[in-house]
Protein backbone atom coordinates (compact mmCIF):
# COMPACT_ATOMS: atom_id res chain seq x y z
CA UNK A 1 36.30 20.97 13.50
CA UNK A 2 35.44 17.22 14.47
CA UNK A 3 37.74 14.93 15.68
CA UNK A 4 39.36 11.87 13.52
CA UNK A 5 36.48 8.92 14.00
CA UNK A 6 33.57 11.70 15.45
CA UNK A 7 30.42 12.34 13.69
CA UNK A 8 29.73 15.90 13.10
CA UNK A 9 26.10 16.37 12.16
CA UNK A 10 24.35 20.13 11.08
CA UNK A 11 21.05 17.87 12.54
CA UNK A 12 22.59 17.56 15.91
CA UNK A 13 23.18 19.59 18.32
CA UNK A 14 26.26 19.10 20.60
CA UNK A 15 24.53 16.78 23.16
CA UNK A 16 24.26 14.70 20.30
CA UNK A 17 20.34 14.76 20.40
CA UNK A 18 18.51 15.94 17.37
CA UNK A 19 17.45 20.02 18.43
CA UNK A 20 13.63 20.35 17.62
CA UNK A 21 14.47 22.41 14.57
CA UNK A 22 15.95 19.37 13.11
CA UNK A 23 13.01 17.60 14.07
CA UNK A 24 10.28 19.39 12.19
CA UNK A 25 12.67 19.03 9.55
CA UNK A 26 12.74 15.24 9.77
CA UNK A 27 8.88 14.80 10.02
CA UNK A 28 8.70 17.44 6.93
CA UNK A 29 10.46 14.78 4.97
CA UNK A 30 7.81 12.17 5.84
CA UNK A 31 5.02 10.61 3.41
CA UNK A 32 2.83 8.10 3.18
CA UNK A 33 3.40 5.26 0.32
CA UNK A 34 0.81 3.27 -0.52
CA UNK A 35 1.52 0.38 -2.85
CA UNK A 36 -1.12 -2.61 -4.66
CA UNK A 37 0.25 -5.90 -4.94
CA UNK A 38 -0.10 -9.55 -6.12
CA UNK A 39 0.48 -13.00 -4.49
CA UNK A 40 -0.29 -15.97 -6.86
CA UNK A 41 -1.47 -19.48 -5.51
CA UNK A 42 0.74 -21.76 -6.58
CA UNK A 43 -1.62 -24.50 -6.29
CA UNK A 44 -4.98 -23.26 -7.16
CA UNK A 45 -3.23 -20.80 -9.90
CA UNK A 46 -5.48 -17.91 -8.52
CA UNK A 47 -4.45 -14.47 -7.07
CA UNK A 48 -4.89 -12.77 -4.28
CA UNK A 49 -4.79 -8.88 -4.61
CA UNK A 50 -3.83 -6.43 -1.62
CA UNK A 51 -3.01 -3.39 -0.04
CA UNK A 52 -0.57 -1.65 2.20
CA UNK A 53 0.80 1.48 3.18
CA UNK A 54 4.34 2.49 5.38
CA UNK A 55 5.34 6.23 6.41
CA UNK A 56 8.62 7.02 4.00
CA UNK A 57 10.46 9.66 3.38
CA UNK A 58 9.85 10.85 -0.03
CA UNK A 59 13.63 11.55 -0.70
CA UNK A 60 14.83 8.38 -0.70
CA UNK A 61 13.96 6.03 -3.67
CA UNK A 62 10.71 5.03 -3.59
CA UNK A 63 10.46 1.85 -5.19
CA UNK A 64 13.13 0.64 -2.55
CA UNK A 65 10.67 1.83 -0.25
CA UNK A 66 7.80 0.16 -2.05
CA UNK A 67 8.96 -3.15 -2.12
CA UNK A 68 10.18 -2.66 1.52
CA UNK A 69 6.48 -2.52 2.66
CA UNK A 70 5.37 -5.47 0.39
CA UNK A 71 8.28 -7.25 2.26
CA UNK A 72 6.84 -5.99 5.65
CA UNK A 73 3.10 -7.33 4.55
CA UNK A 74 4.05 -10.08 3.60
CA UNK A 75 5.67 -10.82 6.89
CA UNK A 76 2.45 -10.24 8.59
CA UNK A 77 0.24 -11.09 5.78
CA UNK A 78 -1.74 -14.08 7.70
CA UNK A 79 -1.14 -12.60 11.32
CA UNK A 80 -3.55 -10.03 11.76
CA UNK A 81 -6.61 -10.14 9.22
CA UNK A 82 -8.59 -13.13 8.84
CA UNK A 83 -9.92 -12.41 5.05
CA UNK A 84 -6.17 -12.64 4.05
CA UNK A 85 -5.35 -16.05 2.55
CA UNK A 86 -3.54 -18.83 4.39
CA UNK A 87 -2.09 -21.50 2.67
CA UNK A 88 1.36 -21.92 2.14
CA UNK A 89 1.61 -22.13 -1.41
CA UNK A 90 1.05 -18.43 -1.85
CA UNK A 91 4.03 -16.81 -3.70
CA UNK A 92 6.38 -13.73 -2.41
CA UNK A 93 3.74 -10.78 -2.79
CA UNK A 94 5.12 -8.74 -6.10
CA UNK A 95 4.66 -4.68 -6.77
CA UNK A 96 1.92 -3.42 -8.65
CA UNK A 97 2.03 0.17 -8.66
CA UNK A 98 2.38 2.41 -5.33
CA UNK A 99 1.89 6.06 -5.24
CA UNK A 100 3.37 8.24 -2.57
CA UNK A 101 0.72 10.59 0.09
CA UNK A 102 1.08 12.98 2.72
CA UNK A 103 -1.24 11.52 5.57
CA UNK A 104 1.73 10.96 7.96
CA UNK A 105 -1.33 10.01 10.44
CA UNK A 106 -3.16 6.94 9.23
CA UNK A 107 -6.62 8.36 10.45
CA UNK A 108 -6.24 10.91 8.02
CA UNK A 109 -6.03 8.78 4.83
CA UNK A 110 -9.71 10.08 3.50
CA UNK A 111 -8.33 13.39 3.03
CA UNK A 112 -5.21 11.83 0.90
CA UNK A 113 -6.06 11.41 -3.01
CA UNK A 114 -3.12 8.97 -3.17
CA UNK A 115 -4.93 6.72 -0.66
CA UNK A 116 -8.32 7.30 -3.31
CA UNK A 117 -6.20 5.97 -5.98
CA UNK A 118 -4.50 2.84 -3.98
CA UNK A 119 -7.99 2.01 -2.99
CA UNK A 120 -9.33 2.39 -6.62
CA UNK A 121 -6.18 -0.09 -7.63
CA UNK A 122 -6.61 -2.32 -5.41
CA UNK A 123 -10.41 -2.97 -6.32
CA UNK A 124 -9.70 -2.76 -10.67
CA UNK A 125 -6.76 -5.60 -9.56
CA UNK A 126 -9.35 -8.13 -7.74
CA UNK A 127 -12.15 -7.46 -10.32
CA UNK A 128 -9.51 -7.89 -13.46
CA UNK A 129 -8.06 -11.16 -12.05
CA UNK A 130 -11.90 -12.69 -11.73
CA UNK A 131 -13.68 -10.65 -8.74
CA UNK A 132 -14.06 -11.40 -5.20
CA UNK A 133 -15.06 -14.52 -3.76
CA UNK A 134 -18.21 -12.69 -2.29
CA UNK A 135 -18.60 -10.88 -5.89
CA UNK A 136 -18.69 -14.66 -7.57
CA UNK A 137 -19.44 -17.47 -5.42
CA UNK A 138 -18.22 -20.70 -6.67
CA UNK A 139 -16.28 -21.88 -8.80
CA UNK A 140 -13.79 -19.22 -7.18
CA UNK A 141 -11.28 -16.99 -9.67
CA UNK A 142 -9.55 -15.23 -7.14
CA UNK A 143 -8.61 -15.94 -3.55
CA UNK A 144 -10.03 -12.58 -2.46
CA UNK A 145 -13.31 -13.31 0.00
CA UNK A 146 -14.51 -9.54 -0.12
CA UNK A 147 -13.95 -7.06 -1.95
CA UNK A 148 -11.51 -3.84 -1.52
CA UNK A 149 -14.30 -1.55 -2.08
CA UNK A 150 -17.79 -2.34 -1.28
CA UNK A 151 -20.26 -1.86 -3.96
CA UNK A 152 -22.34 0.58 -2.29
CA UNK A 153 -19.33 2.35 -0.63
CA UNK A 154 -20.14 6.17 -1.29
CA UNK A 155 -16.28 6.82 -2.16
CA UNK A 156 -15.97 4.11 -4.64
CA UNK A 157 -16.47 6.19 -7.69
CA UNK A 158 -13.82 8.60 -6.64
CA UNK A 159 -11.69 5.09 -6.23
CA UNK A 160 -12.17 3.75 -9.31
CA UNK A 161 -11.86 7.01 -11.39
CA UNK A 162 -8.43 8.03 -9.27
CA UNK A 163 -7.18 5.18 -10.16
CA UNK A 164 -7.88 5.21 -13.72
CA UNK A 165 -6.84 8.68 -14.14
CA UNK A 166 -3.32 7.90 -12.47
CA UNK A 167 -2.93 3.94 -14.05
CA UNK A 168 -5.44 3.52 -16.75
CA UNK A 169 -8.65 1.59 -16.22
CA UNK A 170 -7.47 -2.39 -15.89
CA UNK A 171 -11.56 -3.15 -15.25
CA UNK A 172 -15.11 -1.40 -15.57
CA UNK A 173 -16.21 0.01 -12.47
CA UNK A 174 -17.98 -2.50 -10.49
CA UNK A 175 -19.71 -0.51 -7.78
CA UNK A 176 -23.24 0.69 -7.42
């Protein structure tokens, strides 16, 4: 029996240290969400869509989660890409959709239909708010530069018609 003020856990063993049974068990609980969002220019009244994923584990509530890794991309959102946009009248990023994976291992995302339908969002978003800078040229509708999905990207069909299948169709598909 523990002690007043202990922890007992059945996850750790009496070092205190997770055992490796209770290890497998913890990466078992592990996904990947993926999650579209939106970021409107206050200024230039045009959106930006995006992308993001964060491993999650799939028993806690996943819109939590969701918004969670909008929160975290946001953070970042200017840091480390320079296609993203960087003015400082962009909104908070809001929650499109997200839709939860199992490739734990980012490398593996091909093989995860989830990612196919994120991807498949993420392009129906930037064509249904105007297209992609590159898509449009001037005058500009959205602050995208490039597209999510290249035209001649061999996967976009499976994109597009993931997407629609999970979400509905938002736009026509716009790929080769």
């Amino acid at each position: 029996m523990a002690q007043p003020g202990s922890v007992s856990s059945p996850r750790a063993s009496p070092s205190g240290r997770p055992d490796a049974e209770s290890d497998r068990e913890s990466k078992n609980k592990r996904g990947r969400l993926y999650v579209t969002y939106r970021k409107l220019n206050k200024k230039t009244k045009l959106y930006y869509s995006g992308r993001t994923s964060m491993i999650v584990d799939p028993g806690l509530p996943l819109e939590l989660q969701a918004q969670l890794a909008i929160q975290f991309r946001d953070m970042s959102h200017h840091i480390d890409e320079n296609e993203d946009p960087k003015d400082i009248s962009f909104a908070k990023a809001l929650l499109d959709v997200f839709d939860i994976g199992n490739a734990v291992d980012y490398n593996l995302r091909y093989d995860d239909p989830a990612y196919w339908r994120i991807r498949g969002r993420e392009q129906q978003l930037i064509d249904f708010h105007g297209s992609a800078q590159s898509d449009t040229g001037t005058p500009y509708r959205t602050e995208n530069i490039v597209r999510a999905v290249a035209k001649d990207n061999p996967r976009g069909r499976r994109f597009h018609d993931a997407a629609t299948a999970r979400w509905g169709e938002i736009h026509h598909y716009t790929g080769y």
